[in-house]
C-alpha atoms as a PDB file:
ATOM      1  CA  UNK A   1     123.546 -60.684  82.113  1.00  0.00           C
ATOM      2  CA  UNK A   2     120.872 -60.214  84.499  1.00  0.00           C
ATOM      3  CA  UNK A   3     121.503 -61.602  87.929  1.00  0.00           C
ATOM      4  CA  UNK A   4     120.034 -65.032  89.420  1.00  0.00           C
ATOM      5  CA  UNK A   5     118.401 -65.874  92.556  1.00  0.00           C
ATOM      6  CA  UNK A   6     120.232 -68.489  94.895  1.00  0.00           C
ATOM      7  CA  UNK A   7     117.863 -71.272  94.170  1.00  0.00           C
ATOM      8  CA  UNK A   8     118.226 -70.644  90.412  1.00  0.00           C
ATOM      9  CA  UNK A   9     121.733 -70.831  90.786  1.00  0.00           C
ATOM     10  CA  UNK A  10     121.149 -74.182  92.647  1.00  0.00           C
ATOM     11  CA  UNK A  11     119.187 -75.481  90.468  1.00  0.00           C
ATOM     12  CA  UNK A  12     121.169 -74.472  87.481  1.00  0.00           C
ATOM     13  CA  UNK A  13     124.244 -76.143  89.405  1.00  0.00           C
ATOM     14  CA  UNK A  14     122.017 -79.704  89.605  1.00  0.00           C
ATOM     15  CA  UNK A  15     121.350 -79.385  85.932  1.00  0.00           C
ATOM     16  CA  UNK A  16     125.692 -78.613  85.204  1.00  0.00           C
ATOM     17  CA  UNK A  17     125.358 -75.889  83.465  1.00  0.00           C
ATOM     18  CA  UNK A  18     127.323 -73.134  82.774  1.00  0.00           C
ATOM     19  CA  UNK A  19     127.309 -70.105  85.908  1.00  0.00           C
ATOM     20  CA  UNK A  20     127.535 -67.583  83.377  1.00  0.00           C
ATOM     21  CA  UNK A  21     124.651 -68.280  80.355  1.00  0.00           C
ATOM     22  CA  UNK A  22     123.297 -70.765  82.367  1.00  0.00           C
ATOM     23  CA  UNK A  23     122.644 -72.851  78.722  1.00  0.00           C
ATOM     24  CA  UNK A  24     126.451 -74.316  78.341  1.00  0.00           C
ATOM     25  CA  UNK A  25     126.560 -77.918  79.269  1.00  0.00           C
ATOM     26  CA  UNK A  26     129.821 -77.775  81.603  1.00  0.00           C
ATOM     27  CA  UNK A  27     130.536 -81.435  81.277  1.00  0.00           C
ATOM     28  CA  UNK A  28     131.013 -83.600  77.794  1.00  0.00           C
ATOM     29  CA  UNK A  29     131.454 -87.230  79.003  1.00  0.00           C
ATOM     30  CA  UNK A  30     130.744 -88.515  82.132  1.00  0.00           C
ATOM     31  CA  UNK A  31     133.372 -87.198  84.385  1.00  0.00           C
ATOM     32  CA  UNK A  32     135.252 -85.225  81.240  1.00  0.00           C
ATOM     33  CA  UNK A  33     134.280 -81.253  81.347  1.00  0.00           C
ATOM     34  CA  UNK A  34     134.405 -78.871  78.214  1.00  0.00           C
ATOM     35  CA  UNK A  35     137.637 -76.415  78.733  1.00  0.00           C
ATOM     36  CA  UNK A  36     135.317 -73.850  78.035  1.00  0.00           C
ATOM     37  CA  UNK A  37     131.214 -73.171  77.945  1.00  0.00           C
ATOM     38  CA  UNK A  38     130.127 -74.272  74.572  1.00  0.00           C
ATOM     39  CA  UNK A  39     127.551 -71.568  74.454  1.00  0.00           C
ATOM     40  CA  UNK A  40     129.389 -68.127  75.857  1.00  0.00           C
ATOM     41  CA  UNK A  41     133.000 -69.829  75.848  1.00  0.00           C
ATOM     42  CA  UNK A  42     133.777 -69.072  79.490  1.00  0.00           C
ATOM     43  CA  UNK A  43     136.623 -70.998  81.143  1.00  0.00           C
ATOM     44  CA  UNK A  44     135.609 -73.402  83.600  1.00  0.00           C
ATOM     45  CA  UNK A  45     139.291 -73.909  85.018  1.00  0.00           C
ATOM     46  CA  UNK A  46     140.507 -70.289  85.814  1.00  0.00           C
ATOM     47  CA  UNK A  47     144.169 -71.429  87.098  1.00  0.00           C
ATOM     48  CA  UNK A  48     145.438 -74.171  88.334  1.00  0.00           C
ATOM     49  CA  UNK A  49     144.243 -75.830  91.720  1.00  0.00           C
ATOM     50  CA  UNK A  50     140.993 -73.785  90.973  1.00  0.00           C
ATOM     51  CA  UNK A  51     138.996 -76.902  91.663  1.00  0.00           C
ATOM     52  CA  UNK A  52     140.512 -77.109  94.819  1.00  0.00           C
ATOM     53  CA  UNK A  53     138.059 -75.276  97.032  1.00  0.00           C
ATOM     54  CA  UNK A  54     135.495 -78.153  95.208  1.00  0.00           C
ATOM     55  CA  UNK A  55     137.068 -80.950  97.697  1.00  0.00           C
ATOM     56  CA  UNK A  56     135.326 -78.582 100.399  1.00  0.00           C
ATOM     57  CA  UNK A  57     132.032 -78.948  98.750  1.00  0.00           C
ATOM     58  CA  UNK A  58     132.594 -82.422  98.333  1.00  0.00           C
ATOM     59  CA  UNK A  59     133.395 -83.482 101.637  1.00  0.00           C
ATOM     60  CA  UNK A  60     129.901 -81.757 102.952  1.00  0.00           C
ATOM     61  CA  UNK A  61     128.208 -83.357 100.440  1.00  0.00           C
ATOM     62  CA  UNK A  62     129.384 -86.768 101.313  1.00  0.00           C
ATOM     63  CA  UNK A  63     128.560 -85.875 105.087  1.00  0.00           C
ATOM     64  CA  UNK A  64     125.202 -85.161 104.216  1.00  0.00           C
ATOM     65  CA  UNK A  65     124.335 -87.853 102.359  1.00  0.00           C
ATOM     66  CA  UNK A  66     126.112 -90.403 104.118  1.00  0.00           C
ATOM     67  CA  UNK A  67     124.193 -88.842 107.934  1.00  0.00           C
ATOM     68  CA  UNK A  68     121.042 -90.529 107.600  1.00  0.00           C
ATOM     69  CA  UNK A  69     122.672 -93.931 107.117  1.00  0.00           C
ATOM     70  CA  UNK A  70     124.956 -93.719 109.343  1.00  0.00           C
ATOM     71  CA  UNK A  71     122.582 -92.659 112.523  1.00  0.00           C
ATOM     72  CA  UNK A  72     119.918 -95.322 111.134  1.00  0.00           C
ATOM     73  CA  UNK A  73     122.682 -97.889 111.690  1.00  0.00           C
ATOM     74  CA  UNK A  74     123.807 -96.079 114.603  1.00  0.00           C
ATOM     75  CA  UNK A  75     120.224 -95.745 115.978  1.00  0.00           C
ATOM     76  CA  UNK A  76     119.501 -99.521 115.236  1.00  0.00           C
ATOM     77  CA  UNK A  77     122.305-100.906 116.563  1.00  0.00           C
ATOM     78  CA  UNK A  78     124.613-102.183 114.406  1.00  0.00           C
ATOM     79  CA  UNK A  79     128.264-102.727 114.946  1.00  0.00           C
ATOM     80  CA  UNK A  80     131.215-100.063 114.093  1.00  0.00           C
ATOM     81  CA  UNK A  81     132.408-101.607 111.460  1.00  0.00           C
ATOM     82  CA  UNK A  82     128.789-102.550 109.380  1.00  0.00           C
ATOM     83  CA  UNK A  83     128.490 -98.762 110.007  1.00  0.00           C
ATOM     84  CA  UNK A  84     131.660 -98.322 107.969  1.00  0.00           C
ATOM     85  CA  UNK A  85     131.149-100.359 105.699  1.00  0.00           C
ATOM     86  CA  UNK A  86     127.782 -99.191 104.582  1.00  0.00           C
ATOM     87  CA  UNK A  87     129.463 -95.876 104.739  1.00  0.00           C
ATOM     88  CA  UNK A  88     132.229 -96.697 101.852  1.00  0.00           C
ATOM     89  CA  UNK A  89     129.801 -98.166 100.203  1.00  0.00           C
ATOM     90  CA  UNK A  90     127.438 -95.205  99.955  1.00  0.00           C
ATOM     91  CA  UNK A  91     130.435 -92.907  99.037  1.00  0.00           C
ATOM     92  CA  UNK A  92     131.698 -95.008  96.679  1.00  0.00           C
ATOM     93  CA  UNK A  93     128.658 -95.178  94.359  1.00  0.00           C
ATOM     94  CA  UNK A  94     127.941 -91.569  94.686  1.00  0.00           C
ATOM     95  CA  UNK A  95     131.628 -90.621  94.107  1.00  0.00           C
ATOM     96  CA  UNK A  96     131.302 -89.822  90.827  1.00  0.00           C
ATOM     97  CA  UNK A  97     128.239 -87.811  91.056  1.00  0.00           C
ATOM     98  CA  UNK A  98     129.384 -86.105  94.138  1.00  0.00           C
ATOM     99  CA  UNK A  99     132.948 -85.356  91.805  1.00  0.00           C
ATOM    100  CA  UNK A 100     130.853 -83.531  89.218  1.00  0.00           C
ATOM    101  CA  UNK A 101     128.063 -81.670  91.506  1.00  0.00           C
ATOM    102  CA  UNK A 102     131.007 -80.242  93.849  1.00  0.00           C
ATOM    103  CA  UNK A 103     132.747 -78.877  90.895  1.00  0.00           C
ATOM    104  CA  UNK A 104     130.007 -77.243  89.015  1.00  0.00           C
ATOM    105  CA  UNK A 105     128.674 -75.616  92.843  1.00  0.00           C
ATOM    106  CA  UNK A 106     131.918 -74.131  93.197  1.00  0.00           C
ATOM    107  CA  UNK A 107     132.273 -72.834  89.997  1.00  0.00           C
ATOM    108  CA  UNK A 108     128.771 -71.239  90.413  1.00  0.00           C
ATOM    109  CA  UNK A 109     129.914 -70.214  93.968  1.00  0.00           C
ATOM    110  CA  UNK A 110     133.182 -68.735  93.003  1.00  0.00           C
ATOM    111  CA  UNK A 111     131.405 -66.911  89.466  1.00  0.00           C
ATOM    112  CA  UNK A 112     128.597 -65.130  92.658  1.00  0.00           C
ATOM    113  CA  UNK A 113     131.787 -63.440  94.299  1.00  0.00           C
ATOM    114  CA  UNK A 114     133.908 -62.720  91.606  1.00  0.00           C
ATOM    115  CA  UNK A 115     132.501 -62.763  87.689  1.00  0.00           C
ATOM    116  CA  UNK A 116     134.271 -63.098  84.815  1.00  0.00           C
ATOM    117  CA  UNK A 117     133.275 -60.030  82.456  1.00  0.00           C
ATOM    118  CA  UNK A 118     131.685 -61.255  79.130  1.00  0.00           C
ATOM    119  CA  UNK A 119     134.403 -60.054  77.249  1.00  0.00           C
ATOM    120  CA  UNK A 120     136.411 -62.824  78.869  1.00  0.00           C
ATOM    121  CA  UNK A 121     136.736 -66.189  77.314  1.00  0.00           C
ATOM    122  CA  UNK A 122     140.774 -66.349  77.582  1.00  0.00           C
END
């Protein structure tokens, strides 16, 4: 499989698919993933606590997305605990969206350093 440019792999990551074929749709149901690309059957889970390292990805996402809200509130003048609260509020509505994105970077991140051959759909 020929290799991808980062911003393909980016993109590819936005659209959740697969960070092998790049055609597999990694998740099923909203927040349910296929055990395995329905294209070139690679397993999205490799062991357990793989998703792990997606908390990381998570976290910065939720900082980055939650930044510009929290300065404008900041900036405006707004007391500590309106800035909270807009801040929950933010992350909880893009929780789930934030859920699936972190897991699908990571798996993209994790199949750039160390690729599963072809031959191996476990």
């Amino acid at each position: 499989m020929p290799e991808r440019s980062i911003p393909g792999e980016f993109v590819n990551s936005l659209r959740h698919r697969c960070p092998r074929c790049a055609e597999g749709k990694v998740y099923k149901g909203f927040l349910s993933m296929h055990p395995k690309c329905p294209v070139c059957g690679l397993r999205f889970e490799r062991e357990p606590g793989y998703f792990t390292g997606a908390m990381y990805a998570s976290y910065t996402l939720g900082i980055i997305l939650t930044f510009p809200v929290w300065v404008t509130l900041l900036v405006i003048g707004a007391p500590v605990w309106v800035i909270g609260l807009a801040t929950a509020a933010e992350v909880a509505v893009l929780f789930p969206f934030l859920f699936r994105l972190s897991r699908v970077l990571w798996m993209h991140l994790d199949h750039r350093i160390n690729p599963e051959p072809e031959a191996s759909t476990r």
